[in-house]
PDB file of N, CA and C in Angstrom:
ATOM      1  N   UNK A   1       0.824  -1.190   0.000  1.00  0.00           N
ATOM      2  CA  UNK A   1       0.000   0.000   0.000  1.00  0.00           C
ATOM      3  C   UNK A   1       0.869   1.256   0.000  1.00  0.00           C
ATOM      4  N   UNK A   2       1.757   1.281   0.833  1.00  0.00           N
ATOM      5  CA  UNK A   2       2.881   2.365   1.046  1.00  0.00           C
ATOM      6  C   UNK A   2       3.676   2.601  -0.253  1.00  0.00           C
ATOM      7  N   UNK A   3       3.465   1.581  -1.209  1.00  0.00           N
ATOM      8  CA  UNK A   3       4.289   1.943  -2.482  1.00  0.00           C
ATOM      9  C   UNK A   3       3.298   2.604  -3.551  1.00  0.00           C
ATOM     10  N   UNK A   4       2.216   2.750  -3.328  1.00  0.00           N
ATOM     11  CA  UNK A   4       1.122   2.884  -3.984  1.00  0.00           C
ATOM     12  C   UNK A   4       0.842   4.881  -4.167  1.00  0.00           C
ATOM     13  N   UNK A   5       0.654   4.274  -2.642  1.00  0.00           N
ATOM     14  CA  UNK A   5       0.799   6.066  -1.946  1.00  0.00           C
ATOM     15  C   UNK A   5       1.902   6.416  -2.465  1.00  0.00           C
ATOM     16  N   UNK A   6       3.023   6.259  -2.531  1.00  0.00           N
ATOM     17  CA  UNK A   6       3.813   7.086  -3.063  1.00  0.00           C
ATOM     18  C   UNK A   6       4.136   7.461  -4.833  1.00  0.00           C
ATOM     19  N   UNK A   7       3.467   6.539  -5.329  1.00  0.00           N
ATOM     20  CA  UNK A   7       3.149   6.698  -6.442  1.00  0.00           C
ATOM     21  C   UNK A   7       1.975   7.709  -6.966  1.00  0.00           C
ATOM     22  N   UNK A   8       1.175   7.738  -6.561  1.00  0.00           N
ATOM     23  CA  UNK A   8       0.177   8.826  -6.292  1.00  0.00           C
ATOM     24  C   UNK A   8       0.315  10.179  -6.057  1.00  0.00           C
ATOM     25  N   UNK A   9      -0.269  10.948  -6.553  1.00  0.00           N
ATOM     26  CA  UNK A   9      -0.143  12.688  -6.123  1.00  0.00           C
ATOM     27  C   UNK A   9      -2.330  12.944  -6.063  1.00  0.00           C
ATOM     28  N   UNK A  10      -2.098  13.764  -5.162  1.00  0.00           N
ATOM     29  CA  UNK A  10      -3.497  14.570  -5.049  1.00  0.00           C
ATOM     30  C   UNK A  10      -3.752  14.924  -6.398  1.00  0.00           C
ATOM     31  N   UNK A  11      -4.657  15.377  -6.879  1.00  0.00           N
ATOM     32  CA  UNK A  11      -5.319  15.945  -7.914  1.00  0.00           C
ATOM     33  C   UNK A  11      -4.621  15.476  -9.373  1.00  0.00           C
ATOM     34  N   UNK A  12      -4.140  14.432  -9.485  1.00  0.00           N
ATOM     35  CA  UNK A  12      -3.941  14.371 -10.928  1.00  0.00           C
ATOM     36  C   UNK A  12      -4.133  12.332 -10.990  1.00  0.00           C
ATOM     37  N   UNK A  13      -4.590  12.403 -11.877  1.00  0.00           N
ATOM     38  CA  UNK A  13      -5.398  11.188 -11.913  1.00  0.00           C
ATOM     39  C   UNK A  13      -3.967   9.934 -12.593  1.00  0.00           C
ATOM     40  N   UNK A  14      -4.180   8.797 -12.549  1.00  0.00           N
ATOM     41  CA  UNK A  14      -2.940   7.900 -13.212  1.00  0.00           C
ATOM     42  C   UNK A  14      -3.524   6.899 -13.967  1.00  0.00           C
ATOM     43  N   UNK A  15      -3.530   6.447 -14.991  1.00  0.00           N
ATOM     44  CA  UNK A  15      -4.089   4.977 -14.825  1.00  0.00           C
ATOM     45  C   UNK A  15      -3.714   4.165 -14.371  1.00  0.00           C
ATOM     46  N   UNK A  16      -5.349   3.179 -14.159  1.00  0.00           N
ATOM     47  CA  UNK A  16      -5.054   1.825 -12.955  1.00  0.00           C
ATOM     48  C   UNK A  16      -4.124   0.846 -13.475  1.00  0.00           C
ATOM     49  N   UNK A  17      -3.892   0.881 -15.166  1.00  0.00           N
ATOM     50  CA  UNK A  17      -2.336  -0.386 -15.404  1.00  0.00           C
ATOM     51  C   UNK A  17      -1.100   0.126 -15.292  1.00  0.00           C
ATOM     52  N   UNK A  18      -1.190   1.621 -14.990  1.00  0.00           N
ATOM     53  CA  UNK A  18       0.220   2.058 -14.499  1.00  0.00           C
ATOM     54  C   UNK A  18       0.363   1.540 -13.345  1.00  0.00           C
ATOM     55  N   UNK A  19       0.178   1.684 -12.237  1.00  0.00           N
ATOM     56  CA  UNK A  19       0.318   0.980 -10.955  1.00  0.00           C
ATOM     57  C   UNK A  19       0.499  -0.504 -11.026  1.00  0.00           C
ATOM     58  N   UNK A  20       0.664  -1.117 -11.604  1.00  0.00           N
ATOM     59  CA  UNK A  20       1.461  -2.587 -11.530  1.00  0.00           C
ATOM     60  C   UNK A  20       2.616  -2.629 -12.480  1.00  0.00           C
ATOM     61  N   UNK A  21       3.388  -3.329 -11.868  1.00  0.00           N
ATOM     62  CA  UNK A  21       4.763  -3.503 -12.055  1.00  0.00           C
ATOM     63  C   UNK A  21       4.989  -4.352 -13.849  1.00  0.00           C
ATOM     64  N   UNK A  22       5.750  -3.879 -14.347  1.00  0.00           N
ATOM     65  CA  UNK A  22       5.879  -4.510 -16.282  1.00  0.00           C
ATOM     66  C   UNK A  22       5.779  -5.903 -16.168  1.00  0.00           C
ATOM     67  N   UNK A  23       6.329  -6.682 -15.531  1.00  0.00           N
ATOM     68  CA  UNK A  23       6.888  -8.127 -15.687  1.00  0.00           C
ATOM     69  C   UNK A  23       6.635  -8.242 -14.021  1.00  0.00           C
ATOM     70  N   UNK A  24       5.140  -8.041 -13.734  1.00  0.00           N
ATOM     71  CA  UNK A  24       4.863  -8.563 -12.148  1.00  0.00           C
ATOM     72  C   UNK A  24       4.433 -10.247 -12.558  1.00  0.00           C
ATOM     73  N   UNK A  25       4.403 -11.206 -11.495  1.00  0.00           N
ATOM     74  CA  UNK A  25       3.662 -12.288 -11.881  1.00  0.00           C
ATOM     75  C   UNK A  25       2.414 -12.064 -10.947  1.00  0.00           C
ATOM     76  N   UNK A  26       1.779 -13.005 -10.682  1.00  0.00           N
ATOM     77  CA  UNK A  26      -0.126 -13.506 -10.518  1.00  0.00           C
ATOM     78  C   UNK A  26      -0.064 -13.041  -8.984  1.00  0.00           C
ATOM     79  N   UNK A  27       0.952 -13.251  -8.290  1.00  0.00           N
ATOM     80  CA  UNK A  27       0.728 -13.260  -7.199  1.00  0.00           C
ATOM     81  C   UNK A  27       1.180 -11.184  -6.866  1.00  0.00           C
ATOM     82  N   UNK A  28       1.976 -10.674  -7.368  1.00  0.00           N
ATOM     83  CA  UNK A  28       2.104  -9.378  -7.383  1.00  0.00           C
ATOM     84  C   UNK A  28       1.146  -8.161  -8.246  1.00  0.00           C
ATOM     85  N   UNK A  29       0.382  -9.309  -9.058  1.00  0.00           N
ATOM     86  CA  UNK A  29      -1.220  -8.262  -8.968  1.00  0.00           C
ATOM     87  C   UNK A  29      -1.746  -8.216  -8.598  1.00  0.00           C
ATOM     88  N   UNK A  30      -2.390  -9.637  -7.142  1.00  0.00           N
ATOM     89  CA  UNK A  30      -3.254  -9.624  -7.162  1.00  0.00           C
ATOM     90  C   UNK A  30      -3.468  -9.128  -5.485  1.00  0.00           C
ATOM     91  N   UNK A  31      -2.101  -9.373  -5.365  1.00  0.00           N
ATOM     92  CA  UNK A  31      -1.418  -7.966  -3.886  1.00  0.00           C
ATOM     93  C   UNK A  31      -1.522  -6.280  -4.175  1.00  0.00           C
ATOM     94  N   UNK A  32      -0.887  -5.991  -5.605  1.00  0.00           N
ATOM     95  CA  UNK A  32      -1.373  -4.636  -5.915  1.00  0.00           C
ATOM     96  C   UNK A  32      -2.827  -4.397  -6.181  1.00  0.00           C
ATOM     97  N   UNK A  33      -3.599  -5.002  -6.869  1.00  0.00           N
ATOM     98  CA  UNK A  33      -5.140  -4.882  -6.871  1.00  0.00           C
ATOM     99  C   UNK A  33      -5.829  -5.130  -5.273  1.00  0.00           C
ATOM    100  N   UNK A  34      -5.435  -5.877  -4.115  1.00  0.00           N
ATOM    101  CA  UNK A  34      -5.805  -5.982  -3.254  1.00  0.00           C
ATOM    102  C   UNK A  34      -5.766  -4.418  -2.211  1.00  0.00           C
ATOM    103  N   UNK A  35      -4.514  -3.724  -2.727  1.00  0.00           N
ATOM    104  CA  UNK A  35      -4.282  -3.109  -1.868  1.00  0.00           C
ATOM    105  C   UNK A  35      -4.971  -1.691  -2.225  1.00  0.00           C
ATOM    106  N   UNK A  36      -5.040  -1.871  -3.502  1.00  0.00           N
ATOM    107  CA  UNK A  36      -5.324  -0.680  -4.205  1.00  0.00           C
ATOM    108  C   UNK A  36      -7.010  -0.393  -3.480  1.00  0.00           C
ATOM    109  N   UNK A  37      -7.974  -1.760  -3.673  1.00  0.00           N
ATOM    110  CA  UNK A  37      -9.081  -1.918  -2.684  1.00  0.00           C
ATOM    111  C   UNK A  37      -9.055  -1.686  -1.498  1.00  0.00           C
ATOM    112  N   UNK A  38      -8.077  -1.804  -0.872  1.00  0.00           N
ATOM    113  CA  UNK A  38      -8.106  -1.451   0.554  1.00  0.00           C
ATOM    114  C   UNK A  38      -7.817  -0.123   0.464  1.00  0.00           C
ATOM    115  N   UNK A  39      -7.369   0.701  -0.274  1.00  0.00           N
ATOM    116  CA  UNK A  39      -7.064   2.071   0.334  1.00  0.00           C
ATOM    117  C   UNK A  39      -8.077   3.042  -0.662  1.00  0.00           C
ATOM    118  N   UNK A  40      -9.101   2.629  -1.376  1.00  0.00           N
ATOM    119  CA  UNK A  40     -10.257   2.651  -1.657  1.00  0.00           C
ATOM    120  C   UNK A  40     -11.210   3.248  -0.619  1.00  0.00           C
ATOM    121  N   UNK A  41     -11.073   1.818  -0.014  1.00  0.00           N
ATOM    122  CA  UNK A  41     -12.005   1.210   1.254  1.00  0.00           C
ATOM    123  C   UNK A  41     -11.722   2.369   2.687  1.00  0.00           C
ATOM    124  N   UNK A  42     -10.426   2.582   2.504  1.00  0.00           N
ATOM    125  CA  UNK A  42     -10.182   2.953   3.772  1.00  0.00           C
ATOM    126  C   UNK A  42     -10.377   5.098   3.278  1.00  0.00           C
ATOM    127  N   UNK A  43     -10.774   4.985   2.002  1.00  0.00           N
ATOM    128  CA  UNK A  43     -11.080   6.595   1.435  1.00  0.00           C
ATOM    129  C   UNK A  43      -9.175   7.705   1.525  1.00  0.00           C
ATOM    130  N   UNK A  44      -8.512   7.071   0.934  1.00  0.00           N
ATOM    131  CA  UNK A  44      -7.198   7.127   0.655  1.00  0.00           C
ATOM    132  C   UNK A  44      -7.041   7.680  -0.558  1.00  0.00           C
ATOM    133  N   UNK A  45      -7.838   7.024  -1.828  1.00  0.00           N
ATOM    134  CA  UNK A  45      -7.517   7.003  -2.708  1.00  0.00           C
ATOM    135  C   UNK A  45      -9.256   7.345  -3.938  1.00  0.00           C
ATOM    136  N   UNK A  46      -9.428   7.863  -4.778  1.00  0.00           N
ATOM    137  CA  UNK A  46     -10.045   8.788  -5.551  1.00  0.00           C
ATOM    138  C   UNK A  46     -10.013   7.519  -6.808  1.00  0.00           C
ATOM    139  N   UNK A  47     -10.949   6.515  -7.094  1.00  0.00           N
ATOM    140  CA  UNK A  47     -10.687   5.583  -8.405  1.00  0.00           C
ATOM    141  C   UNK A  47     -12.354   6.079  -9.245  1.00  0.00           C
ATOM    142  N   UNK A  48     -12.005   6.425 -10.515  1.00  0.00           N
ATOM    143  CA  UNK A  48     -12.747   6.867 -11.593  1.00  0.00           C
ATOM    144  C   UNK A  48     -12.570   6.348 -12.803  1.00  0.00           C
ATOM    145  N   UNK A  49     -13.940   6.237 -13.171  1.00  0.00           N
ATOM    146  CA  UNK A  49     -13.730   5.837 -15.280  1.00  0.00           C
ATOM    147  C   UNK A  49     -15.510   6.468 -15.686  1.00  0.00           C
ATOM    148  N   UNK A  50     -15.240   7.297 -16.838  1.00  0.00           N
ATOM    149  CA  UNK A  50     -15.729   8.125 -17.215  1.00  0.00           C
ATOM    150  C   UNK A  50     -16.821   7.297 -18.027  1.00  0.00           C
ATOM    151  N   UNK A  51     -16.438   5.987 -18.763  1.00  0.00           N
ATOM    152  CA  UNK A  51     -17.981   5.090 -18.920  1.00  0.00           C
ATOM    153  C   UNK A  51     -17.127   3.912 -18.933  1.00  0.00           C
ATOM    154  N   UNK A  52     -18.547   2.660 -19.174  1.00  0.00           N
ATOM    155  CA  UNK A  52     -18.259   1.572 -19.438  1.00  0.00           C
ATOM    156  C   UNK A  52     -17.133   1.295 -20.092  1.00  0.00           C
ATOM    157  N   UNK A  53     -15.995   0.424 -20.033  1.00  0.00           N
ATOM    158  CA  UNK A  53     -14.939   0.173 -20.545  1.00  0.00           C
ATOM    159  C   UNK A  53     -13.985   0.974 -20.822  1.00  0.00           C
ATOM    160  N   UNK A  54     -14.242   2.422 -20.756  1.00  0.00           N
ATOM    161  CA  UNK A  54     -13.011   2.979 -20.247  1.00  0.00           C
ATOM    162  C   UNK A  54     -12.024   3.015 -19.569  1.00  0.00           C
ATOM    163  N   UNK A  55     -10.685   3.754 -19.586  1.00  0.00           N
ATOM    164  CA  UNK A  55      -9.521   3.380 -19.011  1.00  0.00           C
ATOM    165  C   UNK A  55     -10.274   3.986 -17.187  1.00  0.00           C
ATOM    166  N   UNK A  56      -9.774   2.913 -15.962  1.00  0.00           N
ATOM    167  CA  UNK A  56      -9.830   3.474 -14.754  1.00  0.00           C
ATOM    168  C   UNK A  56      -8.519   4.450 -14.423  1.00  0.00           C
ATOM    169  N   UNK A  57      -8.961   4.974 -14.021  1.00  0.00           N
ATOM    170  CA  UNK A  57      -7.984   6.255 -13.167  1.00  0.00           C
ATOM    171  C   UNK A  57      -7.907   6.334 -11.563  1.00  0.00           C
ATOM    172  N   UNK A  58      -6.874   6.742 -10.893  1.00  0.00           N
ATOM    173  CA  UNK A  58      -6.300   6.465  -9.683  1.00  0.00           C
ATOM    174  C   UNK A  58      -6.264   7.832  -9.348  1.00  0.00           C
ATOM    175  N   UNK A  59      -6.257   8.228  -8.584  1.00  0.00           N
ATOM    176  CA  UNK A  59      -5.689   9.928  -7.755  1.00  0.00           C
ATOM    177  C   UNK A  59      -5.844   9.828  -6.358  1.00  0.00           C
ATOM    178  N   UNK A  60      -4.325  10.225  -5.820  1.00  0.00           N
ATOM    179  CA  UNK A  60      -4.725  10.314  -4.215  1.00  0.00           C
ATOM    180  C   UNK A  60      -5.235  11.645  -3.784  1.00  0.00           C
ATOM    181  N   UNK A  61      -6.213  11.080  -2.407  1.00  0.00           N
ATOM    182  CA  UNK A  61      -7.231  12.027  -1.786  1.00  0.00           C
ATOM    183  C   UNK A  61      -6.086  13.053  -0.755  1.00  0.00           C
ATOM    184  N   UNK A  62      -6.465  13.977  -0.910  1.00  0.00           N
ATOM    185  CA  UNK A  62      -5.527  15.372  -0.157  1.00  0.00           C
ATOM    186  C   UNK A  62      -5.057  16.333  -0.675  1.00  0.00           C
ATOM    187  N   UNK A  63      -4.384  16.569   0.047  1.00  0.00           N
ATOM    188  CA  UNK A  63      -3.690  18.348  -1.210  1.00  0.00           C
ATOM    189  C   UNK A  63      -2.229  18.196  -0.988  1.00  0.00           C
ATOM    190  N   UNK A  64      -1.224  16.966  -0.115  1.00  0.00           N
ATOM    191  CA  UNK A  64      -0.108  16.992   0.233  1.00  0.00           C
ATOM    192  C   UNK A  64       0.112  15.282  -0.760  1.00  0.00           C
ATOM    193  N   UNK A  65       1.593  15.476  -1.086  1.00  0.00           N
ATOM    194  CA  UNK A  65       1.876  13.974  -1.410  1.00  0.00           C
ATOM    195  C   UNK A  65       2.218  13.382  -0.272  1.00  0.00           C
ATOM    196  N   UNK A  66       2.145  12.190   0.111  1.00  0.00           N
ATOM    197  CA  UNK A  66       2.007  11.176   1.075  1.00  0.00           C
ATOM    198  C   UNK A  66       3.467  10.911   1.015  1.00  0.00           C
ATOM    199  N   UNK A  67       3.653  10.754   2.675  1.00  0.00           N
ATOM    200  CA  UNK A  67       5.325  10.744   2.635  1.00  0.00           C
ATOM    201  C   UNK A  67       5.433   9.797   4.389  1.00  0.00           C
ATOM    202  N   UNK A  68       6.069   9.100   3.933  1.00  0.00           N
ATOM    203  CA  UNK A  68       5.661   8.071   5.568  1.00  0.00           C
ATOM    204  C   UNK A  68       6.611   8.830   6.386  1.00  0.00           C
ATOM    205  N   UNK A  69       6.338   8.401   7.841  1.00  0.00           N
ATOM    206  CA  UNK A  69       6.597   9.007   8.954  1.00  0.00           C
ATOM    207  C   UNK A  69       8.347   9.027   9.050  1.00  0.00           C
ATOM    208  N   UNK A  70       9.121   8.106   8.674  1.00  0.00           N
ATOM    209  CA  UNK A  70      10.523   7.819   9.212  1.00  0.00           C
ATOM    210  C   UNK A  70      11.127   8.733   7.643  1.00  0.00           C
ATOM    211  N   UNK A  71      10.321   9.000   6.665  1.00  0.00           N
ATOM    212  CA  UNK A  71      11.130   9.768   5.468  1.00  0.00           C
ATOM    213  C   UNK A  71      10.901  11.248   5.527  1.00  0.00           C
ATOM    214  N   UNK A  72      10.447  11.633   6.756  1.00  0.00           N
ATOM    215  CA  UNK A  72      10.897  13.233   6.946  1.00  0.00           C
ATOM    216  C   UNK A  72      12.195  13.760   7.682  1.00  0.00           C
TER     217      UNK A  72
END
């Protein structure tokens, strides 16, 4: 999740196949898609698609980029 957040900025949207890794295997999507739900869930994170089958989009919720506690 913490790698996620930092991938993320407030107000500018990403797409959702940017956030997984080029050459991840089965088990490292389905940890990044898990987590990506959890910080959904936990209202972290801003996920949008403008219609049916369109590309999803990612944006983190705030006005600061997310920076964990021991990297200040």
């Amino acid at each position: 999740m913490s790698r996620l957040l930092k991938l993320l900025l407030p107000g500018r949207y990403r797409e959702f196949t940017t956030l997984f890794a080029e050459h991840a295997d089965l088990q490292h999507l389905v940890v990044t898609f898990l987590a990506l739900l959890e910080l959904s869930r936990e209202q972290l994170i801003d996920v949008a698609q403008a219609e049916p089958y369109a590309p999803i989009h990612v944006q983190l919720k705030g006005e600061r980029p997310f920076v964990l506690a021991n990297e200040t």
